[in-house]
Protein backbone atom coordinates (compact mmCIF):
# COMPACT_ATOMS: atom_id res chain seq x y z
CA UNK A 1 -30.01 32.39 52.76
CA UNK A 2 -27.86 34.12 50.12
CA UNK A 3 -25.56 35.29 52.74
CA UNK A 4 -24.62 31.80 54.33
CA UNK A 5 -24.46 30.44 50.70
CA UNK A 6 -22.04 33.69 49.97
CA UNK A 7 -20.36 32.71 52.93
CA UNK A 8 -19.87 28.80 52.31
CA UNK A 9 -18.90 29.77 48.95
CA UNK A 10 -16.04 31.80 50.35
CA UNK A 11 -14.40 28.54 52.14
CA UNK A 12 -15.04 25.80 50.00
CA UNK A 13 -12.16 24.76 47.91
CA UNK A 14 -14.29 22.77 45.07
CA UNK A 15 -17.10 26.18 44.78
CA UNK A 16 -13.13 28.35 44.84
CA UNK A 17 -12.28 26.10 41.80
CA UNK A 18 -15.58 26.93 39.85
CA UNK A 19 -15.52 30.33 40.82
CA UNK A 20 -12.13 30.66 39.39
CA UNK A 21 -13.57 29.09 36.17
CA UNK A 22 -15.71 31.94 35.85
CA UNK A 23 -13.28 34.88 36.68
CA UNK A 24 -11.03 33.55 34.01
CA UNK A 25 -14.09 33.48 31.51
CA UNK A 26 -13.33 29.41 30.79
CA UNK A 27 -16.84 28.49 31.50
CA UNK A 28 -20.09 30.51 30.28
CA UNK A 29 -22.79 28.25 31.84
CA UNK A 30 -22.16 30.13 34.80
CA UNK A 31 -21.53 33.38 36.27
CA UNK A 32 -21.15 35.60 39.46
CA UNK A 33 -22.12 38.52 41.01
CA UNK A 34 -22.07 39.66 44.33
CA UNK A 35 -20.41 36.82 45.68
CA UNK A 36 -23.12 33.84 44.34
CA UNK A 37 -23.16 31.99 41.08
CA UNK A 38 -25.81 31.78 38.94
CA UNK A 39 -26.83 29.51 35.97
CA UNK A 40 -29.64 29.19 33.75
CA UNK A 41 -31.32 32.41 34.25
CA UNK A 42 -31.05 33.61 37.54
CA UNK A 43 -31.00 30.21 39.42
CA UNK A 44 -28.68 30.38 42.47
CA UNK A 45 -26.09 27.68 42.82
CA UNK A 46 -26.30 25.83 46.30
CA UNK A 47 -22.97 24.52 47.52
CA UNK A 48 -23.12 21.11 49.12
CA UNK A 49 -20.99 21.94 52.05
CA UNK A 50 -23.03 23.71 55.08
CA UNK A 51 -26.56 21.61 54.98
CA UNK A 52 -28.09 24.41 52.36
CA UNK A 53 -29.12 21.99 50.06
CA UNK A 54 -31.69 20.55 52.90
CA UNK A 55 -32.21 24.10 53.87
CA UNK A 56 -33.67 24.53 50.46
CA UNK A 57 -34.79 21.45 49.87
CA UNK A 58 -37.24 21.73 53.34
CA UNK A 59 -38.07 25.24 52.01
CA UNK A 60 -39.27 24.17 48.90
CA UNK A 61 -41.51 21.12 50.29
CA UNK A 62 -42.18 21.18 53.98
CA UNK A 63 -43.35 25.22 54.45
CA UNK A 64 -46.95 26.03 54.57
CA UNK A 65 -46.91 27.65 50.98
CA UNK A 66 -45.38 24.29 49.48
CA UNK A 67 -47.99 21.82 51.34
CA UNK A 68 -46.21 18.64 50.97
CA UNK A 69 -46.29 18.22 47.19
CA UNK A 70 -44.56 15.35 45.78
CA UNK A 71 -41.19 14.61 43.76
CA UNK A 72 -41.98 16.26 40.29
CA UNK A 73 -43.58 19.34 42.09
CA UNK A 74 -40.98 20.04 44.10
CA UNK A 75 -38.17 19.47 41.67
CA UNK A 76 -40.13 22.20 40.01
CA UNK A 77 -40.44 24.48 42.96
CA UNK A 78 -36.23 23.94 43.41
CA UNK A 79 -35.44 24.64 39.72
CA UNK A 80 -37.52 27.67 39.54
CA UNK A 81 -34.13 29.30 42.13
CA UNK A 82 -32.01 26.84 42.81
CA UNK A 83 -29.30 25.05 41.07
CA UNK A 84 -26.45 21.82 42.08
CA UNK A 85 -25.20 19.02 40.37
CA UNK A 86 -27.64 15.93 40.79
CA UNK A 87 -30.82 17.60 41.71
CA UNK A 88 -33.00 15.30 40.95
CA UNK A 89 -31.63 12.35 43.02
CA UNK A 90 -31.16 14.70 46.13
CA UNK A 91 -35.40 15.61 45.72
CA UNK A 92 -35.77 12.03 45.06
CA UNK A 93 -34.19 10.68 48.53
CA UNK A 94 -35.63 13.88 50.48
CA UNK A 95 -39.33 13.06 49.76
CA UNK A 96 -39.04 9.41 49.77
CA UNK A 97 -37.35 9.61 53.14
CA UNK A 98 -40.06 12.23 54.83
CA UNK A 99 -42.45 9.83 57.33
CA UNK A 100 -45.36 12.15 57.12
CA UNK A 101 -45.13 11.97 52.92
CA UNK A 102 -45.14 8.53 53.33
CA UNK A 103 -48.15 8.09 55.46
CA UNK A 104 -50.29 10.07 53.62
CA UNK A 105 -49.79 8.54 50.48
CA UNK A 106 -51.81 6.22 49.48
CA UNK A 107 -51.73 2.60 48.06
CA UNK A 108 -50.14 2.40 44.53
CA UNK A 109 -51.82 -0.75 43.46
CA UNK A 110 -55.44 -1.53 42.93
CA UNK A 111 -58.05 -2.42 45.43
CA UNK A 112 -57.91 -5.95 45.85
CA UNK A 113 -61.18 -7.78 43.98
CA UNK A 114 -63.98 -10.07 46.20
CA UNK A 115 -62.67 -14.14 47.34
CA UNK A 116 -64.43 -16.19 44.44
CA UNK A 117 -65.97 -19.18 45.71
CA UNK A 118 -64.59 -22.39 44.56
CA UNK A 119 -66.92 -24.62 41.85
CA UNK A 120 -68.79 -28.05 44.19
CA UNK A 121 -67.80 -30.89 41.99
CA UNK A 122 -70.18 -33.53 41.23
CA UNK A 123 -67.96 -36.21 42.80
CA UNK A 124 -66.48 -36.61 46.03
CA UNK A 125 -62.62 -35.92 46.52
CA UNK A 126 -62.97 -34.72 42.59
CA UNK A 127 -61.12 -31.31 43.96
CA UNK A 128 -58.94 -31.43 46.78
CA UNK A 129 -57.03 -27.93 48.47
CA UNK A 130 -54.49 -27.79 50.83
CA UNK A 131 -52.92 -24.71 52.62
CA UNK A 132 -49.57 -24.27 53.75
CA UNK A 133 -48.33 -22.20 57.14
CA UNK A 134 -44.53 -22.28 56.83
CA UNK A 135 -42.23 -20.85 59.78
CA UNK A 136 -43.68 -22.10 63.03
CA UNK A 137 -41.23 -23.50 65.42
CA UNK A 138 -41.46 -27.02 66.58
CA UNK A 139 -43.40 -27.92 69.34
């Protein structure tokens, strides 16, 4: 991974401009060595060009070690390496767009309660319902 993010580094004119930043020491958020750059700790910058930012984002949620977690967990798992602008949008979109994520989650509202029967009045036509079915063609 470090090599194709090395190498997309190399040709991208936007990562050139950042790295240049950093050569001429006007930023100090980041740095480089060996060809990557490297922010808050050691967290590895991912460029957006390439697809590496699915790469990592499919590493970091869909391997057997990961299991599926959710949007906070694997924001977490990404930040613990992994670094770009707008993170948490990019997580957000990835796991809300995943099918099997969203058929194994469950309902987010609570269960539905039991019909309640309606009171019998003492008189007739003292209560009087009426349902609606809207949307059927004409006959």
């Amino acid at each position: 991974m470090k090599d194709r993010i090395k190498e997309v580094l190399a040709h991208d004119p936007q990562d050139q401009t950042l790295l240049a930043y950093i050569m001429d020491g006007k930023t100090r958020r980041f740095w480089q060595s060996e060809g990557l750059i490297y922010t808050n700790g050691s967290r590895l910058y991912v460029p957006a060009h390439g697809g590496l930012r699915g790469e990592v984002l499919k590493e970091c949620h869909d391997s057997k070690w990961a299991g599926h977690p959710g949007i906070q967990r694997t924001l977490a798992l990404v930040e613990e390496r992994y670094y770009w602008p707008h993170i948490w949008e990019d997580v957000e979109a990835f796991v809300k767009t995943l099918l099997v994520c969203q058929q194994d989650k469950g309902e987010a509202h609570a269960p539905k309660g039991l019909l309640q029967p309606l009171p019998i009045t003492e008189h007739p036509w003292a209560s009087v319902s009426m349902d609606f079915i809207i949307g059927i063609p004409p006959s």
